[in-house]
C-alpha atoms as a PDB file:
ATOM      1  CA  UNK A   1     -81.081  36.356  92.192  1.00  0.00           C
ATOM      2  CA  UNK A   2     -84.802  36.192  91.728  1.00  0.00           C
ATOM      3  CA  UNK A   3     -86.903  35.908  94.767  1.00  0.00           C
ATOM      4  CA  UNK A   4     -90.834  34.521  93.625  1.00  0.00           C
ATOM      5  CA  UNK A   5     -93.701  34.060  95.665  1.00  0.00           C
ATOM      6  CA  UNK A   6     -97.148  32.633  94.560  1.00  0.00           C
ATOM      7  CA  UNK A   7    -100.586  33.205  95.964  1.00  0.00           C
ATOM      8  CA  UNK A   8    -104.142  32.828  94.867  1.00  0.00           C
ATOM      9  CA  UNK A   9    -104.641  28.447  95.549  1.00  0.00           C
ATOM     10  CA  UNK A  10    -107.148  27.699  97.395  1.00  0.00           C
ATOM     11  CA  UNK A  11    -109.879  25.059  97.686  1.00  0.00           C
ATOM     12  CA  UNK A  12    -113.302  25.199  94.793  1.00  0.00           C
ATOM     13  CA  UNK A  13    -115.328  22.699  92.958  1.00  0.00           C
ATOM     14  CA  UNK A  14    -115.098  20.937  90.284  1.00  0.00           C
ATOM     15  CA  UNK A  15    -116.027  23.931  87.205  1.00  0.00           C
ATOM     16  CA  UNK A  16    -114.932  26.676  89.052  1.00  0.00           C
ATOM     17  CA  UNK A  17    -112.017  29.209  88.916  1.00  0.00           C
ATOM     18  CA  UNK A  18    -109.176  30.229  90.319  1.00  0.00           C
ATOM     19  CA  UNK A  19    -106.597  33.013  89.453  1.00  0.00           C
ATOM     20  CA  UNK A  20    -103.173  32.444  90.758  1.00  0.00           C
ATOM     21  CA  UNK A  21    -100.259  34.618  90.985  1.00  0.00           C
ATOM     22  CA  UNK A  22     -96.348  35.042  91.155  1.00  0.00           C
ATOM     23  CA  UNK A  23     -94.981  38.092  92.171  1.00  0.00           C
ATOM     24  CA  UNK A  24     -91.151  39.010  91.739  1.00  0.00           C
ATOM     25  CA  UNK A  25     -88.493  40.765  92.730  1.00  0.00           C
ATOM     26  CA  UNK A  26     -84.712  40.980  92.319  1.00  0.00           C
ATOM     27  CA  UNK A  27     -83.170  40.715  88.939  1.00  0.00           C
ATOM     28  CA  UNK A  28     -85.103  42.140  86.147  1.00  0.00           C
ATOM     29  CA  UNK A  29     -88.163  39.752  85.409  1.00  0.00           C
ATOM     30  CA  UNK A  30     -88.447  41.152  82.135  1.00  0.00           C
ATOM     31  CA  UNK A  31     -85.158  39.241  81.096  1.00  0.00           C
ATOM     32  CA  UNK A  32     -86.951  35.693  82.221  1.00  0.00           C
ATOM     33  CA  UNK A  33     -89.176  33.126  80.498  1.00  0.00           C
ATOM     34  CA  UNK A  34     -91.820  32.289  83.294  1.00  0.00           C
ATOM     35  CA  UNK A  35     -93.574  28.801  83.524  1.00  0.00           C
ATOM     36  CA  UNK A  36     -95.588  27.453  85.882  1.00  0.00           C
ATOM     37  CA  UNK A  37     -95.551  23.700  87.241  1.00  0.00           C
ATOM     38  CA  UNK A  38     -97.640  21.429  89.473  1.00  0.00           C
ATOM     39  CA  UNK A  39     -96.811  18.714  91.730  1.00  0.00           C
ATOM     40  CA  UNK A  40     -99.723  16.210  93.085  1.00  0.00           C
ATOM     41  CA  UNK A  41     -98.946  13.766  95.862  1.00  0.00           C
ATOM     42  CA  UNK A  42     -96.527  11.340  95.049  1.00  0.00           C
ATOM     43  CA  UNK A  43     -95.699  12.517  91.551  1.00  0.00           C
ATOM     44  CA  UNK A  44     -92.953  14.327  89.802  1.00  0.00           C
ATOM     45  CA  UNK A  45     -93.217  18.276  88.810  1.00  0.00           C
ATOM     46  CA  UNK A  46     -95.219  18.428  85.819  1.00  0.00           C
ATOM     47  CA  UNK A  47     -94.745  21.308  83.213  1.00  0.00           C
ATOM     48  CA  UNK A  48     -98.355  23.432  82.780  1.00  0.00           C
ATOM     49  CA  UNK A  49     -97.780  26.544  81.126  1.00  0.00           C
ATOM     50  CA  UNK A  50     -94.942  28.479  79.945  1.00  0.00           C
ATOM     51  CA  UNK A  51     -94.307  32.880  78.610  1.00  0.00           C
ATOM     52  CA  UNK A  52     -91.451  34.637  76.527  1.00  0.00           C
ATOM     53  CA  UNK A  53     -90.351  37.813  78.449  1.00  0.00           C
ATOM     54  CA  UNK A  54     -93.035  39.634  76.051  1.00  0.00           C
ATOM     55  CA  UNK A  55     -95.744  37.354  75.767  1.00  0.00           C
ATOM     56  CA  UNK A  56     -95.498  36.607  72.469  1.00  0.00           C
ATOM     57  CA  UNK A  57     -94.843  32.568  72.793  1.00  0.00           C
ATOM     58  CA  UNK A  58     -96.741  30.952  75.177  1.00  0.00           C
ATOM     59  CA  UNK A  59     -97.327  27.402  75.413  1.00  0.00           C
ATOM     60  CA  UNK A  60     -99.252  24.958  77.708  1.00  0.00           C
ATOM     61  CA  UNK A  61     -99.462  21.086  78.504  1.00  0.00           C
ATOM     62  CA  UNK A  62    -102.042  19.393  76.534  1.00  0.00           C
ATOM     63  CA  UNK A  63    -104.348  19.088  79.028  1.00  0.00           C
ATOM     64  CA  UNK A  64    -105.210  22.020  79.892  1.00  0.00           C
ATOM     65  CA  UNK A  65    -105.525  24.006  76.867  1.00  0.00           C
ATOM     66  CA  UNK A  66    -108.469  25.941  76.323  1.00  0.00           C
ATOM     67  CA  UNK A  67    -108.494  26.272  80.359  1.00  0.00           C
ATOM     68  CA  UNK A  68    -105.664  28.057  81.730  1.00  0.00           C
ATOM     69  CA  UNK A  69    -104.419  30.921  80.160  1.00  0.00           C
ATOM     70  CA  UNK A  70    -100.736  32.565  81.696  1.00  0.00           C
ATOM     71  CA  UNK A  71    -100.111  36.855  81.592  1.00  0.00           C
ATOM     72  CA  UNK A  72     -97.736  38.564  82.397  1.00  0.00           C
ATOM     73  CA  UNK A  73     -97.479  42.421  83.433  1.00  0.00           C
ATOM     74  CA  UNK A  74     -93.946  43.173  83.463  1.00  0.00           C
ATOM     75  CA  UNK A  75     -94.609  46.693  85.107  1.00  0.00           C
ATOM     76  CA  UNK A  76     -96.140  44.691  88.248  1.00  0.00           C
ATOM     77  CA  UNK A  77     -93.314  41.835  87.574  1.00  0.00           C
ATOM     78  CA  UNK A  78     -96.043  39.673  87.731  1.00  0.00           C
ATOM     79  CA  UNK A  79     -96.999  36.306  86.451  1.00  0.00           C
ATOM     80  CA  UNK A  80    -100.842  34.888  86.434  1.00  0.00           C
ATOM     81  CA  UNK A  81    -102.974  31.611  85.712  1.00  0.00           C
ATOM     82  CA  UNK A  82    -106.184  32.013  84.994  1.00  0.00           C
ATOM     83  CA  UNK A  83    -107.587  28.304  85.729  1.00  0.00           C
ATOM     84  CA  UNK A  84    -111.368  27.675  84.451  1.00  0.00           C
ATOM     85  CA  UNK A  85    -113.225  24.593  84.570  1.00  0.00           C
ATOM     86  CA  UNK A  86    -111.104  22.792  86.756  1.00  0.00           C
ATOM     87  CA  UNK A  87    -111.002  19.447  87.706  1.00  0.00           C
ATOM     88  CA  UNK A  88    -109.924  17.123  90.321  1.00  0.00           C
ATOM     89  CA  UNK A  89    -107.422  15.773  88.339  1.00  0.00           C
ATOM     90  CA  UNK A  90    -105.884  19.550  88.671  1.00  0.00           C
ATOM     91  CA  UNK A  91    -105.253  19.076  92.275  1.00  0.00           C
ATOM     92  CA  UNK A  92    -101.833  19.736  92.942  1.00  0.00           C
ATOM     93  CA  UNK A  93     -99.118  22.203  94.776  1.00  0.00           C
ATOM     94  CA  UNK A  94     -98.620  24.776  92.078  1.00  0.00           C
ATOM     95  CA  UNK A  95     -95.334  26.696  91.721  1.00  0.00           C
ATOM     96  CA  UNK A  96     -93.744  29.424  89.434  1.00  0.00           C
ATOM     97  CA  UNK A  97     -90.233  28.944  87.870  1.00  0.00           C
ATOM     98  CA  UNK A  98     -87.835  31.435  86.193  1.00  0.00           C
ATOM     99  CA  UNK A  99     -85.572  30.795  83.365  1.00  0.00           C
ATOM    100  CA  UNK A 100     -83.384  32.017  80.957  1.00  0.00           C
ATOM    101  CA  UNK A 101     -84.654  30.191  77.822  1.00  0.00           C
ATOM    102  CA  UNK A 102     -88.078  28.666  76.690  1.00  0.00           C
ATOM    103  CA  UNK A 103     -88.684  25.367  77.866  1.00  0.00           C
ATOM    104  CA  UNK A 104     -90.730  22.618  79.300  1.00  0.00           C
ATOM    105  CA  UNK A 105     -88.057  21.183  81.268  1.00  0.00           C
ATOM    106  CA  UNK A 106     -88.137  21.932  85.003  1.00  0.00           C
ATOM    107  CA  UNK A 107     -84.171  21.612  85.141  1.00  0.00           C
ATOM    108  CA  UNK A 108     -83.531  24.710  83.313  1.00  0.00           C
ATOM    109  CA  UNK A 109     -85.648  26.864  85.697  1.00  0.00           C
ATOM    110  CA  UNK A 110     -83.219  28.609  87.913  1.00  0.00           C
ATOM    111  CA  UNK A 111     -85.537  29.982  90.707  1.00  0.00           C
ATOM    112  CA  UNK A 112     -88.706  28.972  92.187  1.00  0.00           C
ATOM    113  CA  UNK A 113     -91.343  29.955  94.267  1.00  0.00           C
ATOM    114  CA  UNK A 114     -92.456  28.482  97.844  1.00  0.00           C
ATOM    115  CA  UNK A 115     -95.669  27.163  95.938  1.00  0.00           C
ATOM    116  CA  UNK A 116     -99.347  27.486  96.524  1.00  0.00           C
ATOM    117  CA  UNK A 117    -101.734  24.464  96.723  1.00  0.00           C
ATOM    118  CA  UNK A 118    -104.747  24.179  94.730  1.00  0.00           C
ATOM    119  CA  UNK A 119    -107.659  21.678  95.441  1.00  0.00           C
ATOM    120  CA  UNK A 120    -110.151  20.656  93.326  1.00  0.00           C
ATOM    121  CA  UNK A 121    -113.228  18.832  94.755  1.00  0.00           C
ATOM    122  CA  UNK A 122    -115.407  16.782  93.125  1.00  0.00           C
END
C-alpha cells in the first residue's frame, strides 16, 4: 500500500508559477513510476507528466512541454511539478498516481492521491 498526498495548488495568474508536490509513504516509492494527472470540470483524467523510479525517463503531454518539469527526491519520497507560464486552460484538480510500469494510461496507476486544485486566471 502506498498512501500519497499532494499540496502546493492554489489560485495565480495567467504567467505565473506554481510548484506542486506529492509526498509518500508506505511501500518503497523508489520501486514506483510516478505521473501526475489533471481533471477540469466535466472532463476525463488527463495524463501530464510521467518519472522512472530514477529519473532517467520522463515524459510529458504535448502541451505542456517546455513548462512543467516533474523531480523526484527519493530520500524525501517525494514527487514535484514545477508549472511556469501557466494558463487558464491549465485549470484543473491535479493528482499524483503510482505505478508499477511507465505509462500514460491512468488505469495502470495503482494508488492516488486526494488531489490538489489549481486555478489559473486570466
Amino acid at each position: 500500500q502506498v498512501q500519497l498526498v499532494e499540496s502546493g495548488g492554489g489560485l495565480v495568474q495567467a504567467g505565473g508559477s506554481l510548484r506542486l508536490s506529492c509526498a509518500a509513504s508506505g511501500r518503497t516509492f523508489s520501486n514506483y513510476f510516478m505521473g501526475w494527472f489533471r481533471q477540469a470540470p466535466g472532463k476525463d483524467r488527463e495524463f501530464v507528466t510521467a518519472i522512472s523510479p530514477t529519473s532517467v525517463i520522463t515524459t510529458y503531454l504535448d502541451s505542456v512541454k517546455g513548462r512543467f518539469t516533474i523531480s523526484r527526491d527519493n530520500a524525501k519520497n517525494t514527487v514535484f511539478l514545477q508549472m511556469n507560464s501557466l494558463k487558464p486552460e491549465d485549470t484543473a484538480v491535479y493528482y499524483c498516481g503510482a505505478a508499477a510500469i511507465f505509462t500514460r494510461a491512468a488505469s495502470a496507476y495503482h494508488y492516488w492521491g486526494q488531489g490538489t486544485q489549481v486555478t489559473v486566471s486570466s
